[in-house]
Protein backbone atom coordinates (compact mmCIF):
# COMPACT_ATOMS: atom_id res chain seq x y z
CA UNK A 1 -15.38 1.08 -2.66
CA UNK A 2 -14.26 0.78 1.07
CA UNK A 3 -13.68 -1.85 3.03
CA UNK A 4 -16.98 -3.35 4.06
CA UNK A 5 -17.75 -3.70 0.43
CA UNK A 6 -14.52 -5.04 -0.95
CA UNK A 7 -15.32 -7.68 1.75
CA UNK A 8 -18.48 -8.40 0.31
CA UNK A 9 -16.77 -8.31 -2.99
CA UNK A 10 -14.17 -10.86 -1.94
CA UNK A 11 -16.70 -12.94 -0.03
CA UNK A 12 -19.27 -13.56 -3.75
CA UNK A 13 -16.44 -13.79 -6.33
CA UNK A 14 -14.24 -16.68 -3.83
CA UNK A 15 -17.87 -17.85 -2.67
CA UNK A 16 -17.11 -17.90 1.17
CA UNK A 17 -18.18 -16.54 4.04
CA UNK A 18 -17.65 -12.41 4.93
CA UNK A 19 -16.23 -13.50 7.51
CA UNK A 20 -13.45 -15.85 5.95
CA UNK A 21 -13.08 -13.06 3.30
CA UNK A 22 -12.34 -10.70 5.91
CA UNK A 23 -10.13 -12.28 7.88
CA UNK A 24 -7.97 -13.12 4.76
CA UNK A 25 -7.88 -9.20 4.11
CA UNK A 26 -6.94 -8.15 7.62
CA UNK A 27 -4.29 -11.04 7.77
CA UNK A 28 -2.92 -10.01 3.92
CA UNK A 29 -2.63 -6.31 5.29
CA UNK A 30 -0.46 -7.54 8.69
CA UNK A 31 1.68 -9.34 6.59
CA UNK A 32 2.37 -6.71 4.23
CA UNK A 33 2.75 -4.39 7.08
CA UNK A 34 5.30 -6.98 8.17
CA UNK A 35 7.02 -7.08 5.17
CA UNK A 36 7.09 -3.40 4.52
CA UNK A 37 8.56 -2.83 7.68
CA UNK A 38 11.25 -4.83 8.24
CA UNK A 39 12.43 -3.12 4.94
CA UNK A 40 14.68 -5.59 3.27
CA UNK A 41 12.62 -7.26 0.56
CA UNK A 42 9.47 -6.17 -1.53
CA UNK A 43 5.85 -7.04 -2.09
CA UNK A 44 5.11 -8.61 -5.53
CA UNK A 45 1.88 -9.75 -7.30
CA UNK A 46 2.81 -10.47 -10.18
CA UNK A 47 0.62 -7.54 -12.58
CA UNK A 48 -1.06 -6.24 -9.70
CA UNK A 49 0.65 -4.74 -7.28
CA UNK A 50 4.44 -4.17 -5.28
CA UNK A 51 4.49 -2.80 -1.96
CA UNK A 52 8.39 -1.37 -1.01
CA UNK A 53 10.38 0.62 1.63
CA UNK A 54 12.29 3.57 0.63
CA UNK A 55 14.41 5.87 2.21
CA UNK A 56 13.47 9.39 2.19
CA UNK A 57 16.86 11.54 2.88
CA UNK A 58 17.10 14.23 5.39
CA UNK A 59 16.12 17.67 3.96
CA UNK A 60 15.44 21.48 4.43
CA UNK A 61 11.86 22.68 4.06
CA UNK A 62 10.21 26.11 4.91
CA UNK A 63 7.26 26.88 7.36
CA UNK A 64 4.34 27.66 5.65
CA UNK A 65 3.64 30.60 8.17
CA UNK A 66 6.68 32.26 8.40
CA UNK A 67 8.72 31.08 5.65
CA UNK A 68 11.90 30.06 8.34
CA UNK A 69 13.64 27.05 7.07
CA UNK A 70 12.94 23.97 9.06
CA UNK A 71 14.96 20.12 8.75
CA UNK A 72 13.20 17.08 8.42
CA UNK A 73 15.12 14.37 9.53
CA UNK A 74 15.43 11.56 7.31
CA UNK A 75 13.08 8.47 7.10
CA UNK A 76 11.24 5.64 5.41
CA UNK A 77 7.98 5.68 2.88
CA UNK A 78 6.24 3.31 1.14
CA UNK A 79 6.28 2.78 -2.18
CA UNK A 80 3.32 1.10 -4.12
CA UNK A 81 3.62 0.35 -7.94
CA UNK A 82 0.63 -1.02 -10.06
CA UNK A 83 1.77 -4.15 -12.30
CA UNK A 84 0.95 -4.15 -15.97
CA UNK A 85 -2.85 -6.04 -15.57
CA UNK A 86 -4.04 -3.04 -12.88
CA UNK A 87 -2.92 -0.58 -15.28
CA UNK A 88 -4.58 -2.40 -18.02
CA UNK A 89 -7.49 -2.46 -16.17
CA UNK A 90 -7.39 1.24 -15.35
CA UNK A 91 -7.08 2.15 -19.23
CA UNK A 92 -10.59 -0.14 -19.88
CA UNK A 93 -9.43 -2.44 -21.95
């Protein structure tokens, strides 16, 4: 499904406009963005979803071409966890 069609999606099931439905979507990803980047709280929906910053430490890799050892200098990542109805869901029950 991508985007245009969770839209749609979103738009039948709450039974407004595509446009309403998308604006909610584009302003639920900003804030989440938001959230995620200042870093010092989480995400939750409850049994869906949590959305979280972690720190990725500094570490020593190796070039794929010529096998020297390279740093990468530490960093942030998101972390997204799927609550206990998505996963549910995902088993088809």
């Amino acid at each position: 499904m991508n985007r245009s069609e969770l839209v749609a999606a979103l738009a039948d099931r709450a039974e407004v406009t595509r446009k309403d439905a998308d604006a909610v979507l584009a302003a639920f990803a900003e804030v989440v963005g938001e959230i995620v980047a200042k870093g010092d709280e989480k995400v939750t929906i409850p049994g869906f979803l949590t959305f979280e910053r972690t720190h990725r430490a500094a570490r020593t890799a190796r070039n794929p071409q010529t096998g020297d050892p390279i740093q990468i200098p530490a960093g942030y990542s998101v972390k997204v966890s799927a609550g206990s109805k998505l996963k549910e869901a995902a088993k088809g029950k």
